[in-house]
N, C-alpha and C. Protein backbone atom coordinates (compact mmCIF):
# COMPACT_ATOMS: atom_id res chain seq x y z
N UNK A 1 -21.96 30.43 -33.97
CA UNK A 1 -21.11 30.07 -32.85
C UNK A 1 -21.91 30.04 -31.55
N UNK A 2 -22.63 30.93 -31.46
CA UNK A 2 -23.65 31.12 -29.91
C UNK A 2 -24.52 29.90 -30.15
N UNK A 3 -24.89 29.53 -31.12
CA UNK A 3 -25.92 28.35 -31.35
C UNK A 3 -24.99 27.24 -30.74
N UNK A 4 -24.13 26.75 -31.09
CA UNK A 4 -22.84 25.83 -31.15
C UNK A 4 -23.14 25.94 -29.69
N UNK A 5 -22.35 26.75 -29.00
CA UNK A 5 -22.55 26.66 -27.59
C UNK A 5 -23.46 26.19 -26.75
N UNK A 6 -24.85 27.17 -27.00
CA UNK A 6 -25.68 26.83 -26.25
C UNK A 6 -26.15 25.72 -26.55
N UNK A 7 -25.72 24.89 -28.05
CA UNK A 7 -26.17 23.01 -27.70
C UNK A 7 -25.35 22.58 -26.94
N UNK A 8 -24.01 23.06 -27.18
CA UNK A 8 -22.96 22.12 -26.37
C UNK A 8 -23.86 22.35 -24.44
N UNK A 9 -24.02 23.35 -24.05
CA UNK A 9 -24.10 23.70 -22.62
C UNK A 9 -25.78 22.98 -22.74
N UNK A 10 -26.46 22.81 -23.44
CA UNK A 10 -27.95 21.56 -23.30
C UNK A 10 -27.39 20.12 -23.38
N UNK A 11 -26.28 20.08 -23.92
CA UNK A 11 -26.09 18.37 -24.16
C UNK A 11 -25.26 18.11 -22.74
N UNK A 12 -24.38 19.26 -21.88
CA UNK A 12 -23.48 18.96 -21.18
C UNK A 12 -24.87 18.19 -19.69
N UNK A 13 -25.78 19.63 -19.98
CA UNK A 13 -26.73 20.05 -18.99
C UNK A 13 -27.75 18.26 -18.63
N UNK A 14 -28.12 17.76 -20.14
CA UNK A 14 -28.30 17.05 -19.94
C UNK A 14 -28.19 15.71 -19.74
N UNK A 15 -26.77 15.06 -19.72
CA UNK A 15 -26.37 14.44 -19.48
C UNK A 15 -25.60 13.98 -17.54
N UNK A 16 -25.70 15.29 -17.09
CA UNK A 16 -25.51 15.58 -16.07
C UNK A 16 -26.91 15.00 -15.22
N UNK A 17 -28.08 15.79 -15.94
CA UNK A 17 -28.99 15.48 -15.39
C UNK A 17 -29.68 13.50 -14.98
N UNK A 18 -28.73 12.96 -16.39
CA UNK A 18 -28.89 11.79 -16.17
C UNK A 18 -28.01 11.09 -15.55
N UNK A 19 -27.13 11.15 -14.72
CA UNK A 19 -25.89 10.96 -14.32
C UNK A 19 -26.80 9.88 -12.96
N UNK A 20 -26.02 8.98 -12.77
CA UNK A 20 -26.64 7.87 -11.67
C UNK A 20 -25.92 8.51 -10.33
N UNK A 21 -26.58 8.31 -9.47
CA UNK A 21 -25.95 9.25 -7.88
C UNK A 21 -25.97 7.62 -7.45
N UNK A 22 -25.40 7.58 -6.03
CA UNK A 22 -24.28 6.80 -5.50
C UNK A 22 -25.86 5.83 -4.68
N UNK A 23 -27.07 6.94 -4.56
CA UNK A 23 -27.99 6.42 -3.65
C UNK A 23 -28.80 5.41 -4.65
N UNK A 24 -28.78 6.16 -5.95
CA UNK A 24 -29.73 5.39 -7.08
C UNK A 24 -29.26 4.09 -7.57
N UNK A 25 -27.68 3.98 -7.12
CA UNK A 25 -27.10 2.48 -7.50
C UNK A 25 -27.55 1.61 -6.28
N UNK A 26 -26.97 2.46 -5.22
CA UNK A 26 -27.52 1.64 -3.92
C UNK A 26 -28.91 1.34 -4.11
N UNK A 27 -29.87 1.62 -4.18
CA UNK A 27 -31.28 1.38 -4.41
C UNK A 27 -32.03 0.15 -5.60
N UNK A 28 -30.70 0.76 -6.66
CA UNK A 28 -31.12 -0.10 -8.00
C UNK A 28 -30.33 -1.83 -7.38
N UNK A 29 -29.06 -1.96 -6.57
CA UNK A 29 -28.95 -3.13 -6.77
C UNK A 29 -29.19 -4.12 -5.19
N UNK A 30 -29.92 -3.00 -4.12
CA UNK A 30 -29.98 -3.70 -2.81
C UNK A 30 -31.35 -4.48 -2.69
N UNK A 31 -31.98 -5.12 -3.84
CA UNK A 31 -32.84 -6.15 -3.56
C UNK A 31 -32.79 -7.16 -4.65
N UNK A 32 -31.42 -6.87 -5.03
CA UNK A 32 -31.14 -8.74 -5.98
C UNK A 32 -31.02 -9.55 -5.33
N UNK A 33 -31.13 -10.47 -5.70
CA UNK A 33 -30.48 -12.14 -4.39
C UNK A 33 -29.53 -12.07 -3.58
N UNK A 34 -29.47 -12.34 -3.19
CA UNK A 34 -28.53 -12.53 -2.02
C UNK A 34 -27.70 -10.95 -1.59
N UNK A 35 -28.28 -10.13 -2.05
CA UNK A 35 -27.68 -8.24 -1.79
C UNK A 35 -27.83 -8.30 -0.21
N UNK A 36 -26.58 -7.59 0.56
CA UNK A 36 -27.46 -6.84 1.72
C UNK A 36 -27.08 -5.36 1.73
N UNK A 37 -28.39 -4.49 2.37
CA UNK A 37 -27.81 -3.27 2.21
C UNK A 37 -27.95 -2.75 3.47
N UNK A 38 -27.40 -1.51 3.93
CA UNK A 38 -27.40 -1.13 5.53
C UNK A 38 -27.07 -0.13 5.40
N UNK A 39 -27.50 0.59 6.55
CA UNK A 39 -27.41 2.13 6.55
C UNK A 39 -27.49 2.57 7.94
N UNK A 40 -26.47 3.37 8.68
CA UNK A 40 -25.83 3.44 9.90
C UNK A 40 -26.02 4.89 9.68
N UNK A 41 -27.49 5.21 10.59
CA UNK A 41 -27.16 6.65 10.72
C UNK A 41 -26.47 7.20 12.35
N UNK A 42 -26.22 8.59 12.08
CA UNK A 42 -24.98 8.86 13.32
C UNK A 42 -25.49 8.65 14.46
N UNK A 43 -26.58 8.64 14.90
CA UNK A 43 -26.72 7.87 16.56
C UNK A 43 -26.26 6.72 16.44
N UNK A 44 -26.44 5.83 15.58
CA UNK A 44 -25.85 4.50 15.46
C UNK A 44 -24.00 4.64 15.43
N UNK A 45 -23.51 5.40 14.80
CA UNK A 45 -22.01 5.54 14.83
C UNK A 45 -22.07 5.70 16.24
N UNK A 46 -22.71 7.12 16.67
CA UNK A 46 -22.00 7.51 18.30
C UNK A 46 -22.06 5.88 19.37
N UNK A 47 -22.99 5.43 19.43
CA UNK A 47 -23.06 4.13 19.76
C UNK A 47 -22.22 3.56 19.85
N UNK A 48 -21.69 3.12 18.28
CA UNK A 48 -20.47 1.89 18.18
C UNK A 48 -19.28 2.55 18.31
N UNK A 49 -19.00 4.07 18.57
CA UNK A 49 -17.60 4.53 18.76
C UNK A 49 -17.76 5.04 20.59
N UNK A 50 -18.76 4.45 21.01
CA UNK A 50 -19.74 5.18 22.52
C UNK A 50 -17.71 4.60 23.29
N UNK A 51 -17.69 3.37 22.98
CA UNK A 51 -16.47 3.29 23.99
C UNK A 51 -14.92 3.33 23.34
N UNK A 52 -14.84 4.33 22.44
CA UNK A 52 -13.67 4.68 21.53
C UNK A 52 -13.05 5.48 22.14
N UNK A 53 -11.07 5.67 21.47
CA UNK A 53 -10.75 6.53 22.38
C UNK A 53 -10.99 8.22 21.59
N UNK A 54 -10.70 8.88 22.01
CA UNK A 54 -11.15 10.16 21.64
C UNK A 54 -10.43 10.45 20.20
N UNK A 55 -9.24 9.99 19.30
CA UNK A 55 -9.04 10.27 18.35
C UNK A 55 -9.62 10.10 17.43
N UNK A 56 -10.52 8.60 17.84
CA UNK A 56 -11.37 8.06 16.99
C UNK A 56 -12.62 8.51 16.84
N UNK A 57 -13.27 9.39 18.12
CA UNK A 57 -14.63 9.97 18.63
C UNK A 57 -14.18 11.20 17.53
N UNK A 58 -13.05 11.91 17.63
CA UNK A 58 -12.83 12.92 16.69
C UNK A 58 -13.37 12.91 15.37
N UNK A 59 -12.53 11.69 15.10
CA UNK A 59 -12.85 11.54 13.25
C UNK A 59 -13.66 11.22 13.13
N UNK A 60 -14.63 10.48 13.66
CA UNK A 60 -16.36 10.34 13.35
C UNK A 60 -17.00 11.38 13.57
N UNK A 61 -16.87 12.59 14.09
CA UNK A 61 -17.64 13.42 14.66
C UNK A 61 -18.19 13.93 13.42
N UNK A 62 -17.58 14.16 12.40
CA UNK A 62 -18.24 14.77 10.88
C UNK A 62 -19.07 13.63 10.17
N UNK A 63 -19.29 12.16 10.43
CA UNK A 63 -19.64 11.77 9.60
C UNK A 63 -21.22 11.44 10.02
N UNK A 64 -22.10 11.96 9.44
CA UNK A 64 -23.45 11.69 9.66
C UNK A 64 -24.57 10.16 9.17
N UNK A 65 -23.44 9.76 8.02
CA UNK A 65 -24.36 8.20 8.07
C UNK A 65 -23.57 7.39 7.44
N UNK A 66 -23.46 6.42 7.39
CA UNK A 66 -22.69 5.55 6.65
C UNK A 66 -23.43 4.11 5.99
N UNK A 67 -23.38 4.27 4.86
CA UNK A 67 -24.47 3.10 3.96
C UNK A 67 -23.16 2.17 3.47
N UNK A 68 -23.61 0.88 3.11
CA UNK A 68 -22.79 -0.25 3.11
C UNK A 68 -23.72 -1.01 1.87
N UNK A 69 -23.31 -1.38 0.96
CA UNK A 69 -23.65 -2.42 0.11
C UNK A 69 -23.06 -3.56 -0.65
N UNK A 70 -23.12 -4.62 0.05
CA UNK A 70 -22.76 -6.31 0.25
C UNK A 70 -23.19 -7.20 -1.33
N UNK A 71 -22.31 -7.53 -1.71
CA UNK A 71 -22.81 -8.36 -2.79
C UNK A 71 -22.07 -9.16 -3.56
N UNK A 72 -21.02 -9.84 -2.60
CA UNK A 72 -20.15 -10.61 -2.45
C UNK A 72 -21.00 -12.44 -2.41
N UNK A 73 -22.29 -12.45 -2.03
CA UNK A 73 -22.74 -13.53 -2.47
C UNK A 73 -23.23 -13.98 -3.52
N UNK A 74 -23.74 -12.87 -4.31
CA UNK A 74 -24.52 -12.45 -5.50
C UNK A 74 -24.17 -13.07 -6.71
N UNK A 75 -24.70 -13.51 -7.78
CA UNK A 75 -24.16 -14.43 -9.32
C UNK A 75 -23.37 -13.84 -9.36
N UNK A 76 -22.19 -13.85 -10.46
CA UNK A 76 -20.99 -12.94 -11.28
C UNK A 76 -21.54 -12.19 -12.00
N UNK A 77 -22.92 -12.05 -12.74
CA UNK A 77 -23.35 -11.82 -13.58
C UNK A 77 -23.84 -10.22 -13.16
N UNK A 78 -24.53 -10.35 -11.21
CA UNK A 78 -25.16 -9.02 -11.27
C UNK A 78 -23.84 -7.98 -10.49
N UNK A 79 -22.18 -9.04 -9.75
CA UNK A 79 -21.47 -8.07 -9.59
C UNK A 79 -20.52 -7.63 -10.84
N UNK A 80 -21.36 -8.09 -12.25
CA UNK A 80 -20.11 -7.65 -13.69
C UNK A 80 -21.29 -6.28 -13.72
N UNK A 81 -22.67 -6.51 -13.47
CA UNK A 81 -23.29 -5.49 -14.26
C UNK A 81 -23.13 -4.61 -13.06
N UNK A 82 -23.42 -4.52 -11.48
CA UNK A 82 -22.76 -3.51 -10.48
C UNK A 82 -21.68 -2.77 -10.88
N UNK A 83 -20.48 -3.46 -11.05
CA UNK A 83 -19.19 -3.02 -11.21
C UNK A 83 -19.35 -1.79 -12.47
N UNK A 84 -19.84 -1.75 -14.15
CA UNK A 84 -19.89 -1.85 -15.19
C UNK A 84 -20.86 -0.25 -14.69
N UNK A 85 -21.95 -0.40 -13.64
CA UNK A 85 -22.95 0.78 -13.15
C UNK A 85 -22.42 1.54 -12.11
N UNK A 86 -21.20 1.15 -11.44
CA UNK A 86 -19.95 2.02 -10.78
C UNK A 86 -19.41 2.82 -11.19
N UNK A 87 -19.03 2.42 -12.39
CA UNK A 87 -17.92 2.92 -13.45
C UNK A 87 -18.51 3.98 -13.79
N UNK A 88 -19.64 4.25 -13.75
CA UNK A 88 -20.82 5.44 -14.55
C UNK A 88 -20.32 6.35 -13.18
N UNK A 89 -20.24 6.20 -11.90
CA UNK A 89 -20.37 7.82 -11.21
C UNK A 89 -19.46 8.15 -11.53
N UNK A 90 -18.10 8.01 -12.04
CA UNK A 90 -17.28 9.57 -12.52
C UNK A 90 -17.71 10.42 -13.01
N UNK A 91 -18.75 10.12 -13.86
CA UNK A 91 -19.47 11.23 -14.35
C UNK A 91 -19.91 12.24 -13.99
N UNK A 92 -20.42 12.04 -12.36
CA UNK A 92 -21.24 12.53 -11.52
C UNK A 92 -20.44 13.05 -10.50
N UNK A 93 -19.16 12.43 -9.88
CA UNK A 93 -18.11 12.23 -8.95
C UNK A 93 -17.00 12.98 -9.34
N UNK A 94 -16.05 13.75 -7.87
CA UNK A 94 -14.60 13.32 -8.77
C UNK A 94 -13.85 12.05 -8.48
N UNK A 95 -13.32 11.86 -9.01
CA UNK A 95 -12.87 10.62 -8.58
C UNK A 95 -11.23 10.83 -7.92
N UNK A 96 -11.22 10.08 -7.05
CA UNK A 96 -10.56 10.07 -5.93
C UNK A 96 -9.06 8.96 -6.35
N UNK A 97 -9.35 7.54 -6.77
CA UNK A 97 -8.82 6.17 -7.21
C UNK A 97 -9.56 5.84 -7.83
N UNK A 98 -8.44 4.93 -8.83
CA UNK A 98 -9.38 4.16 -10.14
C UNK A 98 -8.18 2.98 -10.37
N UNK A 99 -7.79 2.41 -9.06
CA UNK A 99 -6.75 0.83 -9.07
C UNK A 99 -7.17 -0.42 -9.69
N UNK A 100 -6.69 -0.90 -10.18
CA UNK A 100 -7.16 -2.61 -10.53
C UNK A 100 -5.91 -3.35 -10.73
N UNK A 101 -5.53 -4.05 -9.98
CA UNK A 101 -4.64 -5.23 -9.71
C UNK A 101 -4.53 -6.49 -9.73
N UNK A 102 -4.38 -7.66 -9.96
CA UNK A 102 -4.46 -8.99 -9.62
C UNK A 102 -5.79 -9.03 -9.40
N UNK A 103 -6.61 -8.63 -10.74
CA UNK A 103 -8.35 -9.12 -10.20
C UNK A 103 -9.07 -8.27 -8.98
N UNK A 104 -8.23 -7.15 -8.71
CA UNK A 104 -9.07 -6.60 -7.31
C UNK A 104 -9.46 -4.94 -8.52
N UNK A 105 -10.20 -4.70 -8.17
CA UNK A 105 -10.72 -3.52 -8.50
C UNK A 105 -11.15 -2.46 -7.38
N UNK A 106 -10.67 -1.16 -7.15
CA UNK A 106 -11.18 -0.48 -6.43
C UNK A 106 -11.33 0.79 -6.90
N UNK A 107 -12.19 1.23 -6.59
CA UNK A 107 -12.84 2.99 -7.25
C UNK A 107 -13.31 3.84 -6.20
N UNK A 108 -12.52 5.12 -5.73
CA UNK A 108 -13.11 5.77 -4.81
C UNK A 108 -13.65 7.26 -5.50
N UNK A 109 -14.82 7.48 -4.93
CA UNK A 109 -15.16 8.87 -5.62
C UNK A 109 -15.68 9.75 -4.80
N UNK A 110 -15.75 10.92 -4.52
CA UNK A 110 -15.71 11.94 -3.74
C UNK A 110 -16.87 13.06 -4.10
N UNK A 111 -18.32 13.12 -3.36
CA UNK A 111 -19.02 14.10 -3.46
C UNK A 111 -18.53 15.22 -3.42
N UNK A 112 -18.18 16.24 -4.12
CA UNK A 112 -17.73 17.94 -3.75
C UNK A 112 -16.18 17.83 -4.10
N UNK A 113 -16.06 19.35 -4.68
CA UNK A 113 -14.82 19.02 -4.98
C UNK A 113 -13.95 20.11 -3.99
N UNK A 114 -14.51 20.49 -2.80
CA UNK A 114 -13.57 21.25 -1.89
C UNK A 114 -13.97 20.51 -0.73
N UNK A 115 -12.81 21.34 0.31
CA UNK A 115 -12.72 20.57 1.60
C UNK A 115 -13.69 21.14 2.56
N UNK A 116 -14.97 21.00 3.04
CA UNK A 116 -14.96 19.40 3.34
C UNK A 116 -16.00 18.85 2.17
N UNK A 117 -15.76 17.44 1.49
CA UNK A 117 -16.43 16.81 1.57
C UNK A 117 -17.69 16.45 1.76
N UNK A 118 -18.87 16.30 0.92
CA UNK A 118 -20.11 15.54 1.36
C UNK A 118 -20.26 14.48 1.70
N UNK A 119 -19.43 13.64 0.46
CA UNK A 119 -19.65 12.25 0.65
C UNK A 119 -18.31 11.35 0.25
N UNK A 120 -18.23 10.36 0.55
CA UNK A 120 -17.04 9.30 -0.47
C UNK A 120 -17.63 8.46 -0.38
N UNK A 121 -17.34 7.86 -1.74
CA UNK A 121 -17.78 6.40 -1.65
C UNK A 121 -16.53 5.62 -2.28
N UNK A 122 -16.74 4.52 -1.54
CA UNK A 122 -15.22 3.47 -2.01
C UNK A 122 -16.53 2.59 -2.18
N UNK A 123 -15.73 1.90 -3.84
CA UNK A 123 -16.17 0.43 -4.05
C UNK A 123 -14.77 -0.37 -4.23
N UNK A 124 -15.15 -1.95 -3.85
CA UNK A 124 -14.31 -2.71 -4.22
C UNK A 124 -14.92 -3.85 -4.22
N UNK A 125 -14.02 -4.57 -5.29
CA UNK A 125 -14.21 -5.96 -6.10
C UNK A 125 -13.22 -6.80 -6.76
N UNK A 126 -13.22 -7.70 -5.77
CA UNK A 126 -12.53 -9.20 -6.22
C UNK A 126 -13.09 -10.37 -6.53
N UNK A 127 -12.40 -11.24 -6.53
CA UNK A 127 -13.22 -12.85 -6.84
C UNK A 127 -14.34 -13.05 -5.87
N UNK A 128 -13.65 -12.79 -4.60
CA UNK A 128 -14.50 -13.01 -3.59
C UNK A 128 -15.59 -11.86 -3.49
N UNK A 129 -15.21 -10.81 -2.95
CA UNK A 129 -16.02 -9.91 -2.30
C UNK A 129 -16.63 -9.12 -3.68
N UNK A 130 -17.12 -8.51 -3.27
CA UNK A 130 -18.29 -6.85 -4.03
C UNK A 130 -18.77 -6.22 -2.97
N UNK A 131 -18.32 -4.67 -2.81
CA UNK A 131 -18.58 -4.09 -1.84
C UNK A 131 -18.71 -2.63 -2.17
N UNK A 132 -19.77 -2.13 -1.51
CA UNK A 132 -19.77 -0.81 -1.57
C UNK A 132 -19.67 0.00 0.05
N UNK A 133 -19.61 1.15 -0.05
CA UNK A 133 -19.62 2.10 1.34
C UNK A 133 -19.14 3.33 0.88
N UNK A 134 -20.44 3.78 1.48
CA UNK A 134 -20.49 5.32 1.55
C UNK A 134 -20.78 6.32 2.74
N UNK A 135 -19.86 7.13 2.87
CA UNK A 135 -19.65 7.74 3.96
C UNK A 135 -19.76 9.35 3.82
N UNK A 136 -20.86 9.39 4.28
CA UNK A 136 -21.94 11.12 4.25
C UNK A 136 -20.99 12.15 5.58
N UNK A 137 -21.53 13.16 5.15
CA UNK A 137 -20.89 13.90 6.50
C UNK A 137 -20.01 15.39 5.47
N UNK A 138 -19.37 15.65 6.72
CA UNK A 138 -18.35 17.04 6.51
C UNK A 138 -17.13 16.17 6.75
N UNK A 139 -16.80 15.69 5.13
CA UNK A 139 -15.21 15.00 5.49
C UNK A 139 -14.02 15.98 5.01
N UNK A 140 -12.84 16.30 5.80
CA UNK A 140 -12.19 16.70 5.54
C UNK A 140 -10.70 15.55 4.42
N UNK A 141 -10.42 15.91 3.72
CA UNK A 141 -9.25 14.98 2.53
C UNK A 141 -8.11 14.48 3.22
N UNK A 142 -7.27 15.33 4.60
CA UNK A 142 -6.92 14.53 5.17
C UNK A 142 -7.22 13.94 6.15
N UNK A 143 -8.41 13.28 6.43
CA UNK A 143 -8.79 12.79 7.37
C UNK A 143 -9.08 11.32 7.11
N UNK A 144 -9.35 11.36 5.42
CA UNK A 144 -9.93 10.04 5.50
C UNK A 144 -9.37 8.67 5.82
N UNK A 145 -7.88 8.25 5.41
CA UNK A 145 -7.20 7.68 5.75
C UNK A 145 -7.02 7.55 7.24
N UNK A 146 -7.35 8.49 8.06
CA UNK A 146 -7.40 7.96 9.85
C UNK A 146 -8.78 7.53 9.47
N UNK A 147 -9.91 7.55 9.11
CA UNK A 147 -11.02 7.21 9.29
C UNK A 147 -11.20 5.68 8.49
N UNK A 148 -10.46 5.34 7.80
CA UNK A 148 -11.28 4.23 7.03
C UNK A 148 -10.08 3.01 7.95
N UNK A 149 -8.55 3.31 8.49
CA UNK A 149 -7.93 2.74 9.17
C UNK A 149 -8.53 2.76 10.64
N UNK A 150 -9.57 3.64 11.66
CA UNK A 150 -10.63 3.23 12.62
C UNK A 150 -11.24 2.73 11.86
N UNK A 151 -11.68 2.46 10.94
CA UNK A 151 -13.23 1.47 10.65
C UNK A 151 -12.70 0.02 10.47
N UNK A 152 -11.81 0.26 9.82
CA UNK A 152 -10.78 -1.30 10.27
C UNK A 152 -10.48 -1.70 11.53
N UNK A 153 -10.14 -1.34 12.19
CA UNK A 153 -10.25 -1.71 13.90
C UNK A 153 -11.26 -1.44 14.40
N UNK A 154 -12.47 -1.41 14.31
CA UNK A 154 -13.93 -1.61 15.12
C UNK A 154 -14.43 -2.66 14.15
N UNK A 155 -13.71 -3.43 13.30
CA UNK A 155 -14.47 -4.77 13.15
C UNK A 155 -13.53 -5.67 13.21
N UNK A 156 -11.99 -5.65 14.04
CA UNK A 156 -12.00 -6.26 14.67
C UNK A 156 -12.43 -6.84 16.10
């Protein structure tokens, strides 16, 4: 029985160890064709929130960088195999959402499983778009929803 175990706790151990992190996808797919990738560290936030009003200066104040990965121009072929290498961080993640609707796919997954937060990352994918973003920092669970509704109004 102790044998039993201690394979089970080497097979758990190592599979963990192979588990893809959110940076190693970003890395593995931000120099295919037409990819763009970006990475907004927090002087750059304080910047673009420099003339925000203070609720919004609030909710950024925890987030230390924010990476973005574009691939909405890209064949079908490398956003089936993206999407397909998404699907792999639950493993690694908890996962937050796992929606798919009318062709839209979205998956959010959550570094740490107490409050606050390391990281989230939301992907999403439709006909059109493929998108990633990940958002580093001390996030608190209810916060994110004011934060991803400001990130929607600073690109308008």
């Amino acid at each position: 029985m102790k044998k039993l175990l201690a394979l089970l706790v080497l097979v758990f151990t190592c599979q963990m160890a192979f588990c893809q992190t959110y940076d190693e996808l970003i890395n593995k797919f931000k120099d295919k064709p037409e990819a763009e990738a970006v990475e907004v560290p927090k002087l750059m936030l304080n910047l673009a929130i420099s003339e925000a009003d203070a609720n919004t200066k609030a909710l950024f104040k925890n987030i230390d960088c924010m990476k973005m990965l574009e691939l909405t121009n890209c064949s079908e072929s490398i956003k089936k195999d993206f999407m397909a290498q998404a699907g792999k961080l639950e493993a690694k993640y908890t996962t937050l959402a796992n929606l798919s609707e009318d062709g839209e796919t979205t998956l959010m997954f959550a570094d740490g499983e107490e409050d606050p937060l390391k990281a989230v990352i939301v992907i999403n994918s439709n006909k059109e778009e493929c998108e990633m973003v990940v958002i580093e920092g001390k996030l608190q669970l209810d916060q994110l929803e004011n934060i991803f509704d400001s990130m929607g109004s600073l690109e308008d």
